[in-house]
C-alpha atoms as a PDB file:
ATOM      1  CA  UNK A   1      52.282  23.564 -13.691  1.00  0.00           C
ATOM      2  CA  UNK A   2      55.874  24.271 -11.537  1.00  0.00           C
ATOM      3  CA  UNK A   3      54.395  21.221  -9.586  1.00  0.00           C
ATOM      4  CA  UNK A   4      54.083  18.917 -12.232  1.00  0.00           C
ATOM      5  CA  UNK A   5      57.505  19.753 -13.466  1.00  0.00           C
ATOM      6  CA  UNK A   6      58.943  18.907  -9.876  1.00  0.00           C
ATOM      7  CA  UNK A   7      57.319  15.832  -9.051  1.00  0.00           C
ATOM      8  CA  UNK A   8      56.069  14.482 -12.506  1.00  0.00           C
ATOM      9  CA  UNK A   9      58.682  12.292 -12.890  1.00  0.00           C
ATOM     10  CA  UNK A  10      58.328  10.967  -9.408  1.00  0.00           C
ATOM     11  CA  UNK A  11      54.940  10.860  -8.643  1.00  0.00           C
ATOM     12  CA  UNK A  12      51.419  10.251 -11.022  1.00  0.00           C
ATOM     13  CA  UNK A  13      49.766  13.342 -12.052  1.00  0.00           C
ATOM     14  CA  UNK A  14      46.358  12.567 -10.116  1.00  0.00           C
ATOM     15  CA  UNK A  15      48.159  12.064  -7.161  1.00  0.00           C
ATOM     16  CA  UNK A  16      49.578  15.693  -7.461  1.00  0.00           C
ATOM     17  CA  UNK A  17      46.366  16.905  -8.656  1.00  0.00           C
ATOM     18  CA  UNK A  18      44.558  15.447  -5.785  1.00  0.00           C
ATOM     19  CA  UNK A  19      47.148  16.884  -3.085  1.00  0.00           C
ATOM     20  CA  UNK A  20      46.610  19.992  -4.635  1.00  0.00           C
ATOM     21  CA  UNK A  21      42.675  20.171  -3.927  1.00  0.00           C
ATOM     22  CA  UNK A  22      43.136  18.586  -0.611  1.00  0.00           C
ATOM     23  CA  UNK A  23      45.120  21.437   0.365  1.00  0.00           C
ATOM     24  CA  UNK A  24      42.949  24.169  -0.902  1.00  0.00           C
ATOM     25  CA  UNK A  25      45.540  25.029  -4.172  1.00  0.00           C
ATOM     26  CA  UNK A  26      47.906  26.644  -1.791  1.00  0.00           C
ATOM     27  CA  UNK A  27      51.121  25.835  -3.611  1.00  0.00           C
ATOM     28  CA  UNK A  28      53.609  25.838  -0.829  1.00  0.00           C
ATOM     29  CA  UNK A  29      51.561  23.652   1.334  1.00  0.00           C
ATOM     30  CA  UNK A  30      51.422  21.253  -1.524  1.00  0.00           C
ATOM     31  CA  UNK A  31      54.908  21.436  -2.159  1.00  0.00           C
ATOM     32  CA  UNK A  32      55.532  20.278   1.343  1.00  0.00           C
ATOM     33  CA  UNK A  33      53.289  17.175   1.057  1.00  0.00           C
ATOM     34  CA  UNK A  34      54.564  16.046  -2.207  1.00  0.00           C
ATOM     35  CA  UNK A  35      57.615  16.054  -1.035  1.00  0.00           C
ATOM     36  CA  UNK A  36      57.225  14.565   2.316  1.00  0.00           C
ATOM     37  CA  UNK A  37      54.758  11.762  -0.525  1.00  0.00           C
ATOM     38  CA  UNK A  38      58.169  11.251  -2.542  1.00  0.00           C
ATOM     39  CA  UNK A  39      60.154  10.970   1.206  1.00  0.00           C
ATOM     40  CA  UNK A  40      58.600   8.187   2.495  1.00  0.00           C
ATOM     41  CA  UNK A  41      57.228   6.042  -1.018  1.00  0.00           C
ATOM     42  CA  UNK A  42      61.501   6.439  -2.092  1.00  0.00           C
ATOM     43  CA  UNK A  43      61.852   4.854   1.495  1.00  0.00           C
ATOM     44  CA  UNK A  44      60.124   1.550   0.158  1.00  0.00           C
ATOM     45  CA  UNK A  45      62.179   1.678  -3.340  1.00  0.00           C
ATOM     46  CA  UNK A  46      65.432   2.792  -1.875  1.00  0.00           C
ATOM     47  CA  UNK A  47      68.274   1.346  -4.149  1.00  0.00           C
ATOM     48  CA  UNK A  48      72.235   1.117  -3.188  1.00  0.00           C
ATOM     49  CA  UNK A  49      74.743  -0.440  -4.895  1.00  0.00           C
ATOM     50  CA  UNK A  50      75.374  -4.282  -3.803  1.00  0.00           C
ATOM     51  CA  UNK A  51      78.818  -3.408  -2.868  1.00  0.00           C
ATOM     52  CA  UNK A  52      78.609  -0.817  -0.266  1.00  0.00           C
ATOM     53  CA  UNK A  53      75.748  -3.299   1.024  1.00  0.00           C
ATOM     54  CA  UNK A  54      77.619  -6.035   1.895  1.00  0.00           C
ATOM     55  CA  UNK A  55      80.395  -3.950   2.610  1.00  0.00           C
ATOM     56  CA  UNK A  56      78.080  -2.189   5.280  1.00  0.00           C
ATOM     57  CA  UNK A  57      77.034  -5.482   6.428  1.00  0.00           C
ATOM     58  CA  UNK A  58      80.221  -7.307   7.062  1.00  0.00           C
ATOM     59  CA  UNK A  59      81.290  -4.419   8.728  1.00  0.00           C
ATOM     60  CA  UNK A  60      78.660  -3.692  11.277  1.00  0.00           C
ATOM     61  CA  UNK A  61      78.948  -7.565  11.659  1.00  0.00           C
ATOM     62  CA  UNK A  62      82.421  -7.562  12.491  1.00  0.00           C
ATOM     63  CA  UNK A  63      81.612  -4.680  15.476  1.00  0.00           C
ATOM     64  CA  UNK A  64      79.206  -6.054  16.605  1.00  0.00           C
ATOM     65  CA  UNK A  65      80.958  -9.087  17.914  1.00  0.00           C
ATOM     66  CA  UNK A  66      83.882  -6.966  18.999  1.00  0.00           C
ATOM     67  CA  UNK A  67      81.425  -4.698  21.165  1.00  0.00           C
ATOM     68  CA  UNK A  68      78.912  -8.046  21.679  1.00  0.00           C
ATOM     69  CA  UNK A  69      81.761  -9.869  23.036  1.00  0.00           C
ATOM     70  CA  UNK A  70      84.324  -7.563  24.785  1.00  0.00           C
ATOM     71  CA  UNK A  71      86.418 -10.408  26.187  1.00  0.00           C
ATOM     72  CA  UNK A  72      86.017 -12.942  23.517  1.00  0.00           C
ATOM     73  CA  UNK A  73      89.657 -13.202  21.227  1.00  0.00           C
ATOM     74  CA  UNK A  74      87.888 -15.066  18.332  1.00  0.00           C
ATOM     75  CA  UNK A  75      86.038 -11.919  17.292  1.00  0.00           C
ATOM     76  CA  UNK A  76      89.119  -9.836  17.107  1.00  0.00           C
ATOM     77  CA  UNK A  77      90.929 -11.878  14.545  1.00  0.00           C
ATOM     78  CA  UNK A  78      89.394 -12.316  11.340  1.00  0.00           C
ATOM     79  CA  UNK A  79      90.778 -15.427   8.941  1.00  0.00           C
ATOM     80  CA  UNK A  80      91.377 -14.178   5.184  1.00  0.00           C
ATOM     81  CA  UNK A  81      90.420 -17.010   3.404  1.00  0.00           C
ATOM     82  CA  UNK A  82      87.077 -17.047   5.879  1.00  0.00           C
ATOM     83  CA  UNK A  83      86.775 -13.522   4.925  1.00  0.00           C
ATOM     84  CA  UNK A  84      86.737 -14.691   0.922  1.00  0.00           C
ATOM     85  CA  UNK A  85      84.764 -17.112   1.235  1.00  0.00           C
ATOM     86  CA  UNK A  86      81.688 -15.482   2.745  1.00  0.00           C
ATOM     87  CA  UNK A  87      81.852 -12.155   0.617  1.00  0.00           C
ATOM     88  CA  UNK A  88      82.193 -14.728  -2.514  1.00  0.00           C
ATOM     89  CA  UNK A  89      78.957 -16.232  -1.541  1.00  0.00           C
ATOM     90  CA  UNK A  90      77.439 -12.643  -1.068  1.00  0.00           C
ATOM     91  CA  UNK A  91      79.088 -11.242  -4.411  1.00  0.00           C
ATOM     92  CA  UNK A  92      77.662 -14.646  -6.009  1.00  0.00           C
ATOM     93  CA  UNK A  93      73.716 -14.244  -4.722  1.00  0.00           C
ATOM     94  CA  UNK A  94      73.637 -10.326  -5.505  1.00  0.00           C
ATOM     95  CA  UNK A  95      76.154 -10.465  -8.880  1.00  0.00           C
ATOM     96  CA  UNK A  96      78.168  -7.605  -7.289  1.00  0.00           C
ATOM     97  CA  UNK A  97      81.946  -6.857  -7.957  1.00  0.00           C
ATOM     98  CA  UNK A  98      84.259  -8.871  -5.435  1.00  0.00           C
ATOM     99  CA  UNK A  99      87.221  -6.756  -6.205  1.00  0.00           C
ATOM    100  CA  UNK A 100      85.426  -4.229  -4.977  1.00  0.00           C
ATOM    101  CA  UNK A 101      84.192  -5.235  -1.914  1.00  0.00           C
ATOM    102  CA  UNK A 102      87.446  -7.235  -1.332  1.00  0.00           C
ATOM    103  CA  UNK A 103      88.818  -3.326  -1.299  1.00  0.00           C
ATOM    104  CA  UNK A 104      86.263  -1.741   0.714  1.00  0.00           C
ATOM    105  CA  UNK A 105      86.571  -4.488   3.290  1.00  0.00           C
ATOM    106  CA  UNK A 106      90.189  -4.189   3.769  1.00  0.00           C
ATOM    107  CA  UNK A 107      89.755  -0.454   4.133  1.00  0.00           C
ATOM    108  CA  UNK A 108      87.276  -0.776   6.803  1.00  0.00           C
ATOM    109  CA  UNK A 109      89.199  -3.122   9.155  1.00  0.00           C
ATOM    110  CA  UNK A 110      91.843  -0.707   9.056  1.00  0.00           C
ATOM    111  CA  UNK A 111      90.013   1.991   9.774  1.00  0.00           C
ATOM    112  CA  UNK A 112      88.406   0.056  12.994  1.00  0.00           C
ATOM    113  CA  UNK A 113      92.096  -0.461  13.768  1.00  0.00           C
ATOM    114  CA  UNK A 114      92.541  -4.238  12.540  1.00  0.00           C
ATOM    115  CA  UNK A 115      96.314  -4.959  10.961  1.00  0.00           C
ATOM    116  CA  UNK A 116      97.329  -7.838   8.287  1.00  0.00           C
ATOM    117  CA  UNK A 117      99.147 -10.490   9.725  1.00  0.00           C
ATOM    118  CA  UNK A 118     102.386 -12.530   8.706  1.00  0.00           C
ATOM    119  CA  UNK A 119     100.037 -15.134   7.799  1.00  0.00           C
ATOM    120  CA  UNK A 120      97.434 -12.779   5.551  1.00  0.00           C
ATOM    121  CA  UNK A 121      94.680 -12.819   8.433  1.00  0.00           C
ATOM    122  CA  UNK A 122      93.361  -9.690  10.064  1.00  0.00           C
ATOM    123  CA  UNK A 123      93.808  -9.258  13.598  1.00  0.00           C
ATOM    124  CA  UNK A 124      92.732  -6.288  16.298  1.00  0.00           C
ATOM    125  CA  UNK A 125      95.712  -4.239  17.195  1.00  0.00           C
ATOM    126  CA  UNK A 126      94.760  -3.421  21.057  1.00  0.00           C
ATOM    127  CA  UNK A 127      94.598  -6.271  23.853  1.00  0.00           C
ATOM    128  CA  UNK A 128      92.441  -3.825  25.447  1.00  0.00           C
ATOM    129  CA  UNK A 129      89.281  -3.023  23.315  1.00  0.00           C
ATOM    130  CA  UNK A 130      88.905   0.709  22.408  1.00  0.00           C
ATOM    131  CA  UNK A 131      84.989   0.817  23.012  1.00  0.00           C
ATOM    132  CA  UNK A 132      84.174   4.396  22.876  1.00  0.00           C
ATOM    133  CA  UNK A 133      86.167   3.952  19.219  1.00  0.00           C
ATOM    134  CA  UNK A 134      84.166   1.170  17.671  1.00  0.00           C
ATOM    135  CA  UNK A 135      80.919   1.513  18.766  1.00  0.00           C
ATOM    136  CA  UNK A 136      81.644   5.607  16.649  1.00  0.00           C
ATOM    137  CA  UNK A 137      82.849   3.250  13.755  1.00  0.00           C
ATOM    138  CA  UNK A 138      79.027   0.988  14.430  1.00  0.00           C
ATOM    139  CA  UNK A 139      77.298   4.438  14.541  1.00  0.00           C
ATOM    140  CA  UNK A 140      79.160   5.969  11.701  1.00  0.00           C
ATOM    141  CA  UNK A 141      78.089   2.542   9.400  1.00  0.00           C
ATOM    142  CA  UNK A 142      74.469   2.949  10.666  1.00  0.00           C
ATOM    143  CA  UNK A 143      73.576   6.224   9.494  1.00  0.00           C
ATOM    144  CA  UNK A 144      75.180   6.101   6.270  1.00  0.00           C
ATOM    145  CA  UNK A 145      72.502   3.785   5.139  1.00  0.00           C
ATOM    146  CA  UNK A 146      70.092   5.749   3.258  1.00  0.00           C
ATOM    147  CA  UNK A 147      67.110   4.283   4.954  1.00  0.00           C
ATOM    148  CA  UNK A 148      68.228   5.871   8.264  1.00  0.00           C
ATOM    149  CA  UNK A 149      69.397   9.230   6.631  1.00  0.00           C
ATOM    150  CA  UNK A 150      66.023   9.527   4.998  1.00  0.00           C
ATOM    151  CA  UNK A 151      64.162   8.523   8.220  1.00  0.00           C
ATOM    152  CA  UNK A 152      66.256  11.437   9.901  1.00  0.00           C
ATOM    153  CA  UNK A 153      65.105  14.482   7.724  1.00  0.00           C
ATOM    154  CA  UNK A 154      61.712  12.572   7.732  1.00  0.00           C
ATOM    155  CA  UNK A 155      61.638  13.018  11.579  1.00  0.00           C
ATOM    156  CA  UNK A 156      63.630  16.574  11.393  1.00  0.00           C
ATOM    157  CA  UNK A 157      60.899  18.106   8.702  1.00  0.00           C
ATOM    158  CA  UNK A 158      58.045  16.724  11.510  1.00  0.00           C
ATOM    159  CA  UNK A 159      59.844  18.821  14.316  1.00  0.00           C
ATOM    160  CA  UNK A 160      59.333  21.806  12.396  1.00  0.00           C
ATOM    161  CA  UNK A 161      56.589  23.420  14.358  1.00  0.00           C
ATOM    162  CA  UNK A 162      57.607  26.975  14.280  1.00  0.00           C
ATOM    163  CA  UNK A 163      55.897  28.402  11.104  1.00  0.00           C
ATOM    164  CA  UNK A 164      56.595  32.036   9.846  1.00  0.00           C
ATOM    165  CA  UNK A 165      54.898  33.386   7.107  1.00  0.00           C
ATOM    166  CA  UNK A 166      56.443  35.831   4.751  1.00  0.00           C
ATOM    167  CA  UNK A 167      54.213  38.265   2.590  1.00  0.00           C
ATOM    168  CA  UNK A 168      55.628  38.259  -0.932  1.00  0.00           C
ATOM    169  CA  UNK A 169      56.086  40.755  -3.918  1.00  0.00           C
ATOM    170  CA  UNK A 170      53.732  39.451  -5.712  1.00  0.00           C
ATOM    171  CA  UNK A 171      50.874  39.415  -3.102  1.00  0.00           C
ATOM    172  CA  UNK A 172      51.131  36.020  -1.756  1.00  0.00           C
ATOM    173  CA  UNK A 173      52.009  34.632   1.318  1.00  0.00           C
ATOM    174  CA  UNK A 174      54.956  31.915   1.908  1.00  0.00           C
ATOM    175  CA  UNK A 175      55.429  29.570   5.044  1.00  0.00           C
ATOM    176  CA  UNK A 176      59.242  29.304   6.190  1.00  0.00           C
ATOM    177  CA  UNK A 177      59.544  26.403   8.942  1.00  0.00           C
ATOM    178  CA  UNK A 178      62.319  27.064  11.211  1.00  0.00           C
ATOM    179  CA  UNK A 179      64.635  24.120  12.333  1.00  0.00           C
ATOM    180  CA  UNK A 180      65.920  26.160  15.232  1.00  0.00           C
ATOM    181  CA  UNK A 181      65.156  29.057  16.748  1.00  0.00           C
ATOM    182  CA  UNK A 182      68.290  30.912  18.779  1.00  0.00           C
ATOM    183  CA  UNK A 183      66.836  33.878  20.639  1.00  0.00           C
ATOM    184  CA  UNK A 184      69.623  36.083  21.569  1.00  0.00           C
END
């Protein structure tokens, strides 16, 4: 019953039933595959708000070049009205909120070190490109897609070899998978 209050919502109630026989009614080894099930079918639905998208996108676009092309000026100066122009099309085809994104953007340069012009365009502060810097900023835009954060406990949850099995009050047995195991 506990296991159709946990995953009803998420999942149909044969597919819980049928996890349940195929792993002989033992509840915590159920629990484990319906929630590894509802890990990797939210993987195919996974929703995030059109803003942070193309937010996340122009971004890791912008570093790219910058690490891509090292030597290359064009890439470290970024024309405002350019700028506009492209996230309008993007707010346009996805109906998200350009204000927004218009803030989120101008946030991000500056915290991969761009500054604002006399003239209103964005330019990189350093003749010499911090690498070691941006390609942290690339990483850090990476792995806060949810894709990518769901792929890593995905991946963590399959490293889990070490089992331990604790006998419980009430006569049954639970299995506790350790992440790490520090002997000292």
């Amino acid at each position: 019953m506990k296991l159709f209050q946990s995953f009803g919502t998420k999942l149909e109630k044969t597919t819980i039933s049928q996890t349940w026989k195929n792993c002989n009614q033992i509840y915590f080894d159920t629990l484990e595959k319906l929630r590894e099930i509802c890990a990797t079918s939210d993987l195919n639905e996974l929703k995030e708000e059109n803003e942070l998208k193309i937010s996340r996108e122009m971004c890791l676009h912008i570093l790219w070049n910058i690490l891509k092309y090292p030597k290359h000026i064009k890439y470290r100066q970024i024309n405002e009205q350019a700028l506009y122009n492209y996230l309008f099309q993007k707010y346009h085809a996805l109906g998200a909120n350009l204000e927004k994104i218009l803030v989120d953007i101008k946030i991000l340069l500056q915290v991969i070190e761009f500054k604002k012009g006399n003239d209103s365009n964005w330019y990189y502060q350093y003749d010499h490109i911090k690498l070691l810097h941006l390609w942290k900023c690339y990483q850090s835009a990476i792995e806060l897609q949810k894709m990518y954060f769901c792929m890593f406990v995905l991946l963590l949850i399959k490293q889990m070899k070490e089992c331990v099995c604790y006998g419980m009050e009430n006569g049954k047995n639970m299995k506790v998978y350790l992440i790490m195991n520090i002997e000292q």
